[in-house]
N, C-alpha and C. Protein backbone atom coordinates (compact mmCIF):
# COMPACT_ATOMS: atom_id res chain seq x y z
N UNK A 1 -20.05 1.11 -2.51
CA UNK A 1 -18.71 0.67 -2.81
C UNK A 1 -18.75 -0.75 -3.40
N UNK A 2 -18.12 -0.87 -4.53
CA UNK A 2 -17.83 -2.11 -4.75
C UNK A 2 -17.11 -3.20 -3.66
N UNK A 3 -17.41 -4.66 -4.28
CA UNK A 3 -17.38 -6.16 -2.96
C UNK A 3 -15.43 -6.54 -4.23
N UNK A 4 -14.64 -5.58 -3.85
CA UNK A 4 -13.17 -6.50 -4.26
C UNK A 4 -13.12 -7.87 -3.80
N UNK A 5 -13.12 -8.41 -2.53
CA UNK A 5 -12.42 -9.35 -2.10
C UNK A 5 -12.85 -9.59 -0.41
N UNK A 6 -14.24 -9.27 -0.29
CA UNK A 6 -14.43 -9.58 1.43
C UNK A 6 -13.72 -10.96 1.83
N UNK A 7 -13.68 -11.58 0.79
CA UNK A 7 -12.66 -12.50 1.93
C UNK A 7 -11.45 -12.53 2.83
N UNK A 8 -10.72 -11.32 1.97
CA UNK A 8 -9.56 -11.13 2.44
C UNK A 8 -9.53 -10.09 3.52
N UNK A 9 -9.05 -10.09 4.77
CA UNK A 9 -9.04 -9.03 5.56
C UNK A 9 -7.39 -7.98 5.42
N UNK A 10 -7.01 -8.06 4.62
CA UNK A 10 -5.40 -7.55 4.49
C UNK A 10 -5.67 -7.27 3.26
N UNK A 11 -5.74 -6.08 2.15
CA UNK A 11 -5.44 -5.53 0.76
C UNK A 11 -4.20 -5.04 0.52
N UNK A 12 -3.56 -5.43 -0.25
CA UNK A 12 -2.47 -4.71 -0.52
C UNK A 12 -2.32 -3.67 -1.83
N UNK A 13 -2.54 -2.80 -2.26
CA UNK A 13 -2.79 -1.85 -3.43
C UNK A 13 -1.52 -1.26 -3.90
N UNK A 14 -0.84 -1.25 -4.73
CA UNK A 14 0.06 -0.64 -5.31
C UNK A 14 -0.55 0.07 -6.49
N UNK A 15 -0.10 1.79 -6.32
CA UNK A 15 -0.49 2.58 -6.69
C UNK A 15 0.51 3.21 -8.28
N UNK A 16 0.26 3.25 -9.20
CA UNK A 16 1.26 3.88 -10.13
C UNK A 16 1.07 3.93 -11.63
N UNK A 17 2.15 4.31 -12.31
CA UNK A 17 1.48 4.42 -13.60
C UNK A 17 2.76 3.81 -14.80
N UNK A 18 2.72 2.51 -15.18
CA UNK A 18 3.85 1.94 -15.67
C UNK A 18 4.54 2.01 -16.60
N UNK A 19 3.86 3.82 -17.20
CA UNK A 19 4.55 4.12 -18.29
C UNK A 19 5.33 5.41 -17.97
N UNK A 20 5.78 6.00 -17.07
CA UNK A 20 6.01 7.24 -16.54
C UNK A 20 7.21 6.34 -15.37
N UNK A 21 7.93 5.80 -16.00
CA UNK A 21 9.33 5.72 -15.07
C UNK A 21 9.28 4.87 -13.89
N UNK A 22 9.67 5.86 -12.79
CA UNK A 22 10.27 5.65 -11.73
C UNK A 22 8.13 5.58 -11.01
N UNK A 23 7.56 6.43 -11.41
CA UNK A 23 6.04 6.83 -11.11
C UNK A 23 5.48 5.18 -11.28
N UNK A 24 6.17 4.09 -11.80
CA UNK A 24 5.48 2.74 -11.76
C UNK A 24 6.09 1.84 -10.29
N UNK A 25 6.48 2.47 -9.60
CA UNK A 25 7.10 2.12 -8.03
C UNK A 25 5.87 1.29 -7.03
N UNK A 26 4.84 1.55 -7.24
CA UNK A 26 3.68 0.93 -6.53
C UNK A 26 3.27 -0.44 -7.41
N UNK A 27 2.49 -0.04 -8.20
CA UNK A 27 2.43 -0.92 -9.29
C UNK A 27 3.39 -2.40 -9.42
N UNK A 28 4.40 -1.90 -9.56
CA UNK A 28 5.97 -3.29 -9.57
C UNK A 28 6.09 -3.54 -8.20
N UNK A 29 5.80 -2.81 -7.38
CA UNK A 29 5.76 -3.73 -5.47
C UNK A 29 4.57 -4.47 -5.52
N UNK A 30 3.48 -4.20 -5.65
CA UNK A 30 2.16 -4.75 -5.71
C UNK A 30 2.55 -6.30 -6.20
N UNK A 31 2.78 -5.86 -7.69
CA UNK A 31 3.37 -7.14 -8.32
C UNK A 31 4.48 -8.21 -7.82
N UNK A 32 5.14 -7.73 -7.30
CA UNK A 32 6.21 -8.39 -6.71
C UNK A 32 5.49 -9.73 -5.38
N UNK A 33 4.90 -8.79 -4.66
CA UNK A 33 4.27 -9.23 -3.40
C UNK A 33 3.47 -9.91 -3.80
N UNK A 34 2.52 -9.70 -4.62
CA UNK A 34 1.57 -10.93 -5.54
C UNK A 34 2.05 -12.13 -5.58
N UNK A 35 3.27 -12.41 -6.34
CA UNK A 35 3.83 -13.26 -5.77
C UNK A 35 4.10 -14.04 -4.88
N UNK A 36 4.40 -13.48 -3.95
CA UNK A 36 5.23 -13.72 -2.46
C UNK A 36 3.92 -14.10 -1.39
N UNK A 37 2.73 -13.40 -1.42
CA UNK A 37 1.92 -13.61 -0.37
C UNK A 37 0.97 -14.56 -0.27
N UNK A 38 0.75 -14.79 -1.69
CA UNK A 38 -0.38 -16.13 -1.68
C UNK A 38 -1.69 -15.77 -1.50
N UNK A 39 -2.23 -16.79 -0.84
CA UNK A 39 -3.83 -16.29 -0.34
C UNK A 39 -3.67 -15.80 0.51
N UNK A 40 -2.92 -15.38 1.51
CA UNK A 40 -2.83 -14.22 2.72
C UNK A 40 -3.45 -13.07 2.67
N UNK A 41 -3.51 -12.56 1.75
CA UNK A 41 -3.65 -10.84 1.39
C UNK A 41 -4.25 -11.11 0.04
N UNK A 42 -5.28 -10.11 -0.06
CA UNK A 42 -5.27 -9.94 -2.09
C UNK A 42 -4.69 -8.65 -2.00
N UNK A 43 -3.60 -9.16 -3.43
CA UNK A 43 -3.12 -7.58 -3.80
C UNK A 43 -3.59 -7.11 -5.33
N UNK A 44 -3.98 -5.78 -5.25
CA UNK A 44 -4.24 -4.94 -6.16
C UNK A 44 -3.21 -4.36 -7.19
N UNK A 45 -3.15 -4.18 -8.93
CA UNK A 45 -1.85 -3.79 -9.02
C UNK A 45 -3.49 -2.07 -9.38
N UNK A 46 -2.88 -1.07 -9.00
CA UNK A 46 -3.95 0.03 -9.46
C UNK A 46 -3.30 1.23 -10.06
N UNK A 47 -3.23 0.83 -11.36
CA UNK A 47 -2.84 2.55 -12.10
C UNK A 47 -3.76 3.12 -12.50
N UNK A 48 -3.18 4.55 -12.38
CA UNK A 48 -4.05 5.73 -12.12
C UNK A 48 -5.18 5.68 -11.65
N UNK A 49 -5.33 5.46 -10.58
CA UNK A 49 -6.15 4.87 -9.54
C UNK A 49 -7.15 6.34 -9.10
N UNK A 50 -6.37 7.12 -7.72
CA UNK A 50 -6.98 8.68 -8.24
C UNK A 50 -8.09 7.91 -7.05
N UNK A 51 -9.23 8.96 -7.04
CA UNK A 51 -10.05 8.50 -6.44
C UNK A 51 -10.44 6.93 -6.21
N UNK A 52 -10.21 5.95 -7.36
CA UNK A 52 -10.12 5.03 -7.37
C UNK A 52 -9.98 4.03 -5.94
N UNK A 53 -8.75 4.65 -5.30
CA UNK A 53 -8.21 4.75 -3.89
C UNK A 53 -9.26 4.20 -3.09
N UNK A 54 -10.39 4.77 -2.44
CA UNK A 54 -11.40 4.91 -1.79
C UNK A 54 -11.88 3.39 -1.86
N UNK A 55 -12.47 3.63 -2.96
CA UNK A 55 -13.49 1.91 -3.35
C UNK A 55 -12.32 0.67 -3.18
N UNK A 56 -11.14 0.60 -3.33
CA UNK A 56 -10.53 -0.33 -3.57
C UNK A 56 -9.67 -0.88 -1.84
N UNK A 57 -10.45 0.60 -1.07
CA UNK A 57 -10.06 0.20 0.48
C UNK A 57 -10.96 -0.44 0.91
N UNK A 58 -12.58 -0.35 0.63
CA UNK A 58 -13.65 -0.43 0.84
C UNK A 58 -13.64 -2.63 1.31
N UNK A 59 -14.15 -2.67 2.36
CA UNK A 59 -14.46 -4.19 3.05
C UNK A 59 -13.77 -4.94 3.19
N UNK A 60 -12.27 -3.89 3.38
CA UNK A 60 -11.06 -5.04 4.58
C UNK A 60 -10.75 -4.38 5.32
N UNK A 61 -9.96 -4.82 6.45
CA UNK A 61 -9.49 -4.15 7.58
C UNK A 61 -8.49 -3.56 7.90
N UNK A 62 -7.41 -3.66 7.13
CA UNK A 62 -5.95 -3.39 6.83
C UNK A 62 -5.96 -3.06 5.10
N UNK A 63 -5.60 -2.14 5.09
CA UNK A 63 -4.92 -1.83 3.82
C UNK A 63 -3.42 -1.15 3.98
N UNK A 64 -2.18 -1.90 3.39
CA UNK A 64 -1.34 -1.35 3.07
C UNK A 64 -0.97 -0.94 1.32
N UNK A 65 -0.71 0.42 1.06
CA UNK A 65 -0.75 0.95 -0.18
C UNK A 65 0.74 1.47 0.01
N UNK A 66 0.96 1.26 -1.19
CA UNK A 66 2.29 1.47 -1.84
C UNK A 66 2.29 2.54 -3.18
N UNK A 67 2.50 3.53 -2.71
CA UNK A 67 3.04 4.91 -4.16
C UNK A 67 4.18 5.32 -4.17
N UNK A 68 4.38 5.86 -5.49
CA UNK A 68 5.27 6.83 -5.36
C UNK A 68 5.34 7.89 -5.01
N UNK A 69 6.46 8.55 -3.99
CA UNK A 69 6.59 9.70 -3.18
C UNK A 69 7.75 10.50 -3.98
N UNK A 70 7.45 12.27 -3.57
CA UNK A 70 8.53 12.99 -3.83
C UNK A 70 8.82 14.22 -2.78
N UNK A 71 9.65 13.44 -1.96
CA UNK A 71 9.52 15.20 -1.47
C UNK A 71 11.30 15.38 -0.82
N UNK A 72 11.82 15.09 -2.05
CA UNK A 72 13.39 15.66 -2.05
C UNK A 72 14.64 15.22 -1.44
N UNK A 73 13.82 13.75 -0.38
CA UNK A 73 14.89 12.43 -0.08
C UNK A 73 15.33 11.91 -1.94
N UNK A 74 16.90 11.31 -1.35
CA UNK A 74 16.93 10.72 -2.52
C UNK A 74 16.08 9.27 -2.91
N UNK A 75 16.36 9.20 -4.28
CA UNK A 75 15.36 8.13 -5.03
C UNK A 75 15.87 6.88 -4.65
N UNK A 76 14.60 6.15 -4.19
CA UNK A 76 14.68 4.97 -3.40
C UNK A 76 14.44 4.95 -2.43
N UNK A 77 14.41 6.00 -1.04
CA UNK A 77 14.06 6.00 0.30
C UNK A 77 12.81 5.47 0.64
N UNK A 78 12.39 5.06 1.26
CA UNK A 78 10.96 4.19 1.62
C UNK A 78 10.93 5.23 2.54
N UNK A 79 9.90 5.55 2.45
CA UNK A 79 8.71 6.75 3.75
C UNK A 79 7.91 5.60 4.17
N UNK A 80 7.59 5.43 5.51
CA UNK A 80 6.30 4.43 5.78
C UNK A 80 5.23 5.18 6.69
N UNK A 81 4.39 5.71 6.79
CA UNK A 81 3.27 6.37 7.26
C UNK A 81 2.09 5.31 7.88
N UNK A 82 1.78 5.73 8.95
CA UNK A 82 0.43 5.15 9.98
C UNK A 82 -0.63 5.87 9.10
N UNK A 83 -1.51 5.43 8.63
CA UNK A 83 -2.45 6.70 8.18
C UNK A 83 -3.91 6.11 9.46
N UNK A 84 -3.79 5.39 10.03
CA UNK A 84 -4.40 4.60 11.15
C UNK A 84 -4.44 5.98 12.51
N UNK A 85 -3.51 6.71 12.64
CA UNK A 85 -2.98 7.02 13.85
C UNK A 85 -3.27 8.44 13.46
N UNK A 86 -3.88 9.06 12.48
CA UNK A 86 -3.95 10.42 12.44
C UNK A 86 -3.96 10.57 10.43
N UNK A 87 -4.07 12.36 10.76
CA UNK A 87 -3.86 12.81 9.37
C UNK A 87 -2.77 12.61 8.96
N UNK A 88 -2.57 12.33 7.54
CA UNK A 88 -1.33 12.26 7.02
C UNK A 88 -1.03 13.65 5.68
N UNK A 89 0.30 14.03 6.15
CA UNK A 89 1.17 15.44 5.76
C UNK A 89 1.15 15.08 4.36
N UNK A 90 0.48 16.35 3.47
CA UNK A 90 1.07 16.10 1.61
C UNK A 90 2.42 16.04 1.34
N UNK A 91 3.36 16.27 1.72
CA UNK A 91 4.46 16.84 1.77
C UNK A 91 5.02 16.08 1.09
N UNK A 92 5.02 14.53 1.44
CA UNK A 92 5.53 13.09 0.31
C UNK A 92 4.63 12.73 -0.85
N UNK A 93 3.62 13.63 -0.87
CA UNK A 93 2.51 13.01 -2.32
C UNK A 93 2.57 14.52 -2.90
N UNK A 94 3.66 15.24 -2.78
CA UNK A 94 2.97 16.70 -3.82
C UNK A 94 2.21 17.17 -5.18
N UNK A 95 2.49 15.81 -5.65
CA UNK A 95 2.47 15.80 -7.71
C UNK A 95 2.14 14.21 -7.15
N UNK A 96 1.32 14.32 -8.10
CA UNK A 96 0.76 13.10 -8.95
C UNK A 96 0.60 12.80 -10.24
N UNK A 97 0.52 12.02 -10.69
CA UNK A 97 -0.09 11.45 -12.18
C UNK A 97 -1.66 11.33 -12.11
N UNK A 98 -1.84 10.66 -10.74
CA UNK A 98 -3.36 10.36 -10.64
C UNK A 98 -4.25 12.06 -10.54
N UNK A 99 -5.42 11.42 -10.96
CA UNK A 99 -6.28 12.22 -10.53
C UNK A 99 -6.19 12.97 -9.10
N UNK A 100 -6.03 11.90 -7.99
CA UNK A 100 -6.00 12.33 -7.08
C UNK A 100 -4.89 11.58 -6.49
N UNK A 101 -3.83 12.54 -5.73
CA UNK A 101 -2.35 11.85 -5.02
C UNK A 101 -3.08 11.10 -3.72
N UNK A 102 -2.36 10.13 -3.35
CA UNK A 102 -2.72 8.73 -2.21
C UNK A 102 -3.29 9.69 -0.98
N UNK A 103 -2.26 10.52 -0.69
CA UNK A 103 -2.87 11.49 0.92
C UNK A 103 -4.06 11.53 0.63
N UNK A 104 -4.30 12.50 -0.42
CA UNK A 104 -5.93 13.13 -0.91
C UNK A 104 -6.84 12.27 -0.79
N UNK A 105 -6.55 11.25 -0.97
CA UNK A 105 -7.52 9.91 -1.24
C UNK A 105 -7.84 9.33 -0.01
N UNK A 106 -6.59 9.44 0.74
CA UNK A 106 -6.74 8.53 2.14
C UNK A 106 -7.36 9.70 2.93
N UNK A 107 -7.35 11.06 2.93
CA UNK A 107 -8.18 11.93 4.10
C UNK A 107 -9.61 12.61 3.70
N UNK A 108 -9.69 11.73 2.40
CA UNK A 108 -10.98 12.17 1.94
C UNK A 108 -11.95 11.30 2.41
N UNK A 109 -11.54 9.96 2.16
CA UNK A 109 -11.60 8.69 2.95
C UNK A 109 -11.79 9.00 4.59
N UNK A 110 -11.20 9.48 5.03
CA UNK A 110 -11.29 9.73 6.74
C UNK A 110 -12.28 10.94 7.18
N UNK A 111 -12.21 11.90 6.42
CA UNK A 111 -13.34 12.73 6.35
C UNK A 111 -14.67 11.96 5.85
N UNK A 112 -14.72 11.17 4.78
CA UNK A 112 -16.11 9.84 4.55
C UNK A 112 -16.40 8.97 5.95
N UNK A 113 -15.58 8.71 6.30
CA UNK A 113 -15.63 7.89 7.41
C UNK A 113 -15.50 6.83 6.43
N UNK A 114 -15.02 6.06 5.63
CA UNK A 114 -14.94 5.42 4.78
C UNK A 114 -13.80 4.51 4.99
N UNK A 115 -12.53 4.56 5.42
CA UNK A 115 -11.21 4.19 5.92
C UNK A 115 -11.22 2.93 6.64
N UNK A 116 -10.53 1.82 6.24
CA UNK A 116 -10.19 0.66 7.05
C UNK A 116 -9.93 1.09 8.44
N UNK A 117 -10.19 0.82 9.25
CA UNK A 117 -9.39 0.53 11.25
C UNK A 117 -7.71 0.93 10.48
N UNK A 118 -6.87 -0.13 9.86
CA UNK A 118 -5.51 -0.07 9.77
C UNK A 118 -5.05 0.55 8.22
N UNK A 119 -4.90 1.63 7.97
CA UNK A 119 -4.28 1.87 6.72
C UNK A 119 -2.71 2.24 6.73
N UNK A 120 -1.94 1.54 6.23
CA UNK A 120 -0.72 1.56 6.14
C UNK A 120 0.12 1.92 5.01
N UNK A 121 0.85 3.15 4.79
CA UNK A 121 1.84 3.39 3.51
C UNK A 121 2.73 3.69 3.15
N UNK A 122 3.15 3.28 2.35
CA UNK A 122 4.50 2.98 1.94
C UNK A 122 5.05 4.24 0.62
N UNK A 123 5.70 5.03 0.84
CA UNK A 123 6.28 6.11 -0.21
C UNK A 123 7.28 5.55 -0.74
N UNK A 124 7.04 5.52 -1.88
CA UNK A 124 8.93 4.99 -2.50
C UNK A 124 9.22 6.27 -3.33
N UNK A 125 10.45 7.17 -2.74
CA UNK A 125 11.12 8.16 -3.34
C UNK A 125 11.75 8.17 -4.61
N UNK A 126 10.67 8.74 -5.48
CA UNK A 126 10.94 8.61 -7.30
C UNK A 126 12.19 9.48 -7.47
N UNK A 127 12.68 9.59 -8.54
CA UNK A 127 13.56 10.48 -9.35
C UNK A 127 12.87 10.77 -10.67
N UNK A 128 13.12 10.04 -11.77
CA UNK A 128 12.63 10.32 -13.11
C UNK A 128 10.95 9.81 -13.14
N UNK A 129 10.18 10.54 -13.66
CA UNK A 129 8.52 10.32 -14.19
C UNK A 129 8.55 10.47 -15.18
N UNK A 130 9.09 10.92 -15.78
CA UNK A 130 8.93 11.36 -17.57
C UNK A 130 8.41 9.87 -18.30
N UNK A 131 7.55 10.41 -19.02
CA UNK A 131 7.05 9.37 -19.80
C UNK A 131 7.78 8.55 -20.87
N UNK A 132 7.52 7.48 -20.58
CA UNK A 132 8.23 6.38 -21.68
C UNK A 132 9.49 5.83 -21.20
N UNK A 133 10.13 6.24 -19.96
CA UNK A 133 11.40 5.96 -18.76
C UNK A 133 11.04 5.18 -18.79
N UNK A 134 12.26 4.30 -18.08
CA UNK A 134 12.04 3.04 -17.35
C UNK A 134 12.25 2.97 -15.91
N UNK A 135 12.36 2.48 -15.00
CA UNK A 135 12.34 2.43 -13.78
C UNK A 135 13.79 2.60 -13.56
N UNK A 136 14.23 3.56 -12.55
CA UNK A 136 15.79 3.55 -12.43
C UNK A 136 16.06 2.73 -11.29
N UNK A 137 17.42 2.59 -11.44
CA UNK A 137 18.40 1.71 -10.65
C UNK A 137 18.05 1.91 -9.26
N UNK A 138 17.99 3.35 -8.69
CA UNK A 138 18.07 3.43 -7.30
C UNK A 138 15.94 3.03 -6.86
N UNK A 139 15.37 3.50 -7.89
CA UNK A 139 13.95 3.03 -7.51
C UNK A 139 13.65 1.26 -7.30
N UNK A 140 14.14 0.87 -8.01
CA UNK A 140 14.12 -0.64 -8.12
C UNK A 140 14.82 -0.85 -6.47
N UNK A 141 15.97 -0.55 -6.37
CA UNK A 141 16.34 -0.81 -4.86
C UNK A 141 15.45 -0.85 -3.86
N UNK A 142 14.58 0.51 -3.90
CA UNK A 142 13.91 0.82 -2.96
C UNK A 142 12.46 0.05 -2.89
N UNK A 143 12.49 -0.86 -4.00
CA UNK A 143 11.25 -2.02 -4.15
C UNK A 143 11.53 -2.87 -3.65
N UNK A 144 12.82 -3.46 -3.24
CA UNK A 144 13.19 -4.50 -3.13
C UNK A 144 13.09 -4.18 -1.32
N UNK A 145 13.20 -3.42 -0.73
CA UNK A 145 13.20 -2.88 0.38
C UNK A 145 11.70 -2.57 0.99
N UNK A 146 10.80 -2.30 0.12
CA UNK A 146 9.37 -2.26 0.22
C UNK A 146 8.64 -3.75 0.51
N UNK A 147 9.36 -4.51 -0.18
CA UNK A 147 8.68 -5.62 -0.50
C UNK A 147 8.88 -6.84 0.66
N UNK A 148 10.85 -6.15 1.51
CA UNK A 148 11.16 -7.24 2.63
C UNK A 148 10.37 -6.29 3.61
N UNK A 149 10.26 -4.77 4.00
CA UNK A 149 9.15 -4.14 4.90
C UNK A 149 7.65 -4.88 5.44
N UNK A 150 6.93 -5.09 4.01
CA UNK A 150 5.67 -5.65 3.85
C UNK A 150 5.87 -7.23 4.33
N UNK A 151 7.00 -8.14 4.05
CA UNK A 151 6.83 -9.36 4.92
C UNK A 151 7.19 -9.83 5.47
N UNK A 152 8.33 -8.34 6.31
CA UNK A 152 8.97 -8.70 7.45
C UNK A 152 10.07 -9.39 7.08
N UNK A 153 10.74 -9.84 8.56
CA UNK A 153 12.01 -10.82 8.65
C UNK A 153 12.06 -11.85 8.15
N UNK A 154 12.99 -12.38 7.49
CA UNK A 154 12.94 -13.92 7.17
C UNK A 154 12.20 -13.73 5.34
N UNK A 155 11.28 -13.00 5.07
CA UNK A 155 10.87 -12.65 3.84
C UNK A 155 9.66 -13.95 3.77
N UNK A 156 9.78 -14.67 2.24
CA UNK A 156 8.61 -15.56 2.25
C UNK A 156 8.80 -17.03 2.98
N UNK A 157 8.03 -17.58 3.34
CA UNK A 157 8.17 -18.58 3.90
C UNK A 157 7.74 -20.09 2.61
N UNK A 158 8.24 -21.07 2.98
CA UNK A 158 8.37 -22.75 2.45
C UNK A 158 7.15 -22.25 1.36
N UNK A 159 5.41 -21.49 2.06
CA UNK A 159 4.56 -21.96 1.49
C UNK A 159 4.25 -20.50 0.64
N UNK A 160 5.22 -19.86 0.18
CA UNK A 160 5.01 -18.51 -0.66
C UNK A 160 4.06 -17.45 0.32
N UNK A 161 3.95 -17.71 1.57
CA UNK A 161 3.18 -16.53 1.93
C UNK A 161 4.29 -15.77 3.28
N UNK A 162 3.83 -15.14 4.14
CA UNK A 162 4.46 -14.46 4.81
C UNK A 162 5.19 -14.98 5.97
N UNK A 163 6.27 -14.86 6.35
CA UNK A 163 7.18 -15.44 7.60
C UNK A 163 5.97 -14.95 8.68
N UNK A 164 6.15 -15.46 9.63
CA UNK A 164 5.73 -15.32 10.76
C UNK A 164 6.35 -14.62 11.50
N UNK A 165 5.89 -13.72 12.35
CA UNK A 165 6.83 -12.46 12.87
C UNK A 165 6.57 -11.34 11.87
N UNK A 166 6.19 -11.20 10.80
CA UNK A 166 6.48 -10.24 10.07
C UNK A 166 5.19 -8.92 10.22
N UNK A 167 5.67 -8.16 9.55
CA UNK A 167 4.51 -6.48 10.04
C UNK A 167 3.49 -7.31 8.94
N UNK A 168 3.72 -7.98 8.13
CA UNK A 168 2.31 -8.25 7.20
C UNK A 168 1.33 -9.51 8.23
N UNK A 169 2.52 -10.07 8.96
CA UNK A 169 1.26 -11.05 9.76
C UNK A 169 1.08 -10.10 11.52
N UNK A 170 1.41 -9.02 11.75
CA UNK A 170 1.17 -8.72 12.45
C UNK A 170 0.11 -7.78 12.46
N UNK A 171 0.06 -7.28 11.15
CA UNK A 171 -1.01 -6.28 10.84
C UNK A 171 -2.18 -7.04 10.69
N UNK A 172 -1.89 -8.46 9.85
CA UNK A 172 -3.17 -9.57 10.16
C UNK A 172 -3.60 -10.32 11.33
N UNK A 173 -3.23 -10.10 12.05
CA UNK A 173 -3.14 -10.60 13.94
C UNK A 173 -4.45 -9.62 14.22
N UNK A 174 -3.72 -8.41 14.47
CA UNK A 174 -3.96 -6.60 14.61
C UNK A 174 -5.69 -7.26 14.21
N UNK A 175 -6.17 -6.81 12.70
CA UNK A 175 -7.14 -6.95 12.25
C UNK A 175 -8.26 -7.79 12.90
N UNK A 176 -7.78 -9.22 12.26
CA UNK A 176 -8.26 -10.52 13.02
C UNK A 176 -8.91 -9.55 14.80
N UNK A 177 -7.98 -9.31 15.54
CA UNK A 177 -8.46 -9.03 17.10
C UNK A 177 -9.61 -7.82 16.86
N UNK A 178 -9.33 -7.11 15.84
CA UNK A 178 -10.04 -5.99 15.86
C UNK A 178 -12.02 -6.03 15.17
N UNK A 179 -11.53 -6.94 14.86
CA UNK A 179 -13.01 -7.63 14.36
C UNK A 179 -13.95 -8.82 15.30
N UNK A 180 -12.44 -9.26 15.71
CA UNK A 180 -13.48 -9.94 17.39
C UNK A 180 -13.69 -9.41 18.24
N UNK A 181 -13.50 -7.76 18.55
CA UNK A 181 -13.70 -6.79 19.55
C UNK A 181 -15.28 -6.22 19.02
N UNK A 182 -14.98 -6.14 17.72
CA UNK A 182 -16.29 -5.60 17.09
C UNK A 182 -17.48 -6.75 17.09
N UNK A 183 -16.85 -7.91 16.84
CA UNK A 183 -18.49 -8.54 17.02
C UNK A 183 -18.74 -8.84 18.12
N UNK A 184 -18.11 -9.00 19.35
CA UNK A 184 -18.49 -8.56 20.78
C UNK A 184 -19.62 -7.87 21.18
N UNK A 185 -19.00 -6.80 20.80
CA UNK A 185 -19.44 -5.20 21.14
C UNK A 185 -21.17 -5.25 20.59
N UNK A 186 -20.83 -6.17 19.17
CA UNK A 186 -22.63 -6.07 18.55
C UNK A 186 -23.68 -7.10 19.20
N UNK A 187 -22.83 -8.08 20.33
CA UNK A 187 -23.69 -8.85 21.29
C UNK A 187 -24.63 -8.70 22.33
């Protein structure tokens, strides 16, 4: 596997394809949060990623990924999935653009034994994919909703990175403990 970013123990990957509509929903959160997080996290923007998936989880401890989902909520609903806590259902990744839809990737990954300790994801419920779209009204909502999810209450803090309290510094807490359990254990 390729070395992305061992420094960072938190990846953030947004998954999508920015010419296919509402299907660029990962991609534009990724970006967004880029912004917002600073050196906290490295985030990934990854279109048509597809297997891609795998390597780009590869030597952090937390990955939260962000795609687009379809499975017949309306457009904009945020799905958020443990993929940490078990298998995760196709049911929100049916169709893809990618090679391979995010589930596929993440339980192919778990069948590798390959999988961060914490993988975390985020579905944003598309409407239009058709190529050459632009992102609709109700998808954009549901970014904006992805993006206060990922850094919690309060949103960014004075120094552009994450409030305190938030699931993005709690998932980095999480990690952090889970790596001082592990080098313990190798004592």
């Amino acid at each position: 596997m390729t070395n992305i970013g061992a420094q960072h123990s938190v990846r953030i990957i947004g998954v999508g394809n920015l010419f296919r509509g509402d299907d660029a929903a990962g991609v534009l959160a990724a970006r967004r949060l880029k912004a917002l997080v600073g050196g906290r996290a490295e985030v990934i923007e990854a279109e048509l990623a597809g297997l891609d998936v795998l390597d780009l989880m590869a030597e952090v401890s937390v990955v939260i990924l962000i795609d687009a989902a379809r499975s017949g909520q309306p457009a904009g609903t945020i799905h958020r999935l443990d993929a940490s806590a078990g298998p995760l259902s196709g049911d929100l990744f049916p169709h893809s653009t990618h090679v391979l839809n995010a589930v596929d990737a993440i339980e192919m990954g778990r069948t590798l034994g390959l999988l961060p300790p914490r993988v975390i994801v985020y579905g944003v419920e598309v409407g239009d994919t058709t190529a050459g779209n632009d992102l609709s009204p109700a998808v954009a909502g549901g970014l904006d909703q992805v993006v206060e999810q990922v850094l919690g209450p309060g949103g960014q803090d004075g120094g552009g990175g994450a409030s305190p309290g938030s699931l993005f510094e709690a998932v980095g807490r999480e990690a952090q403990s889970q790596y001082a359990i592990s080098f313990l254990r190798t004592r």
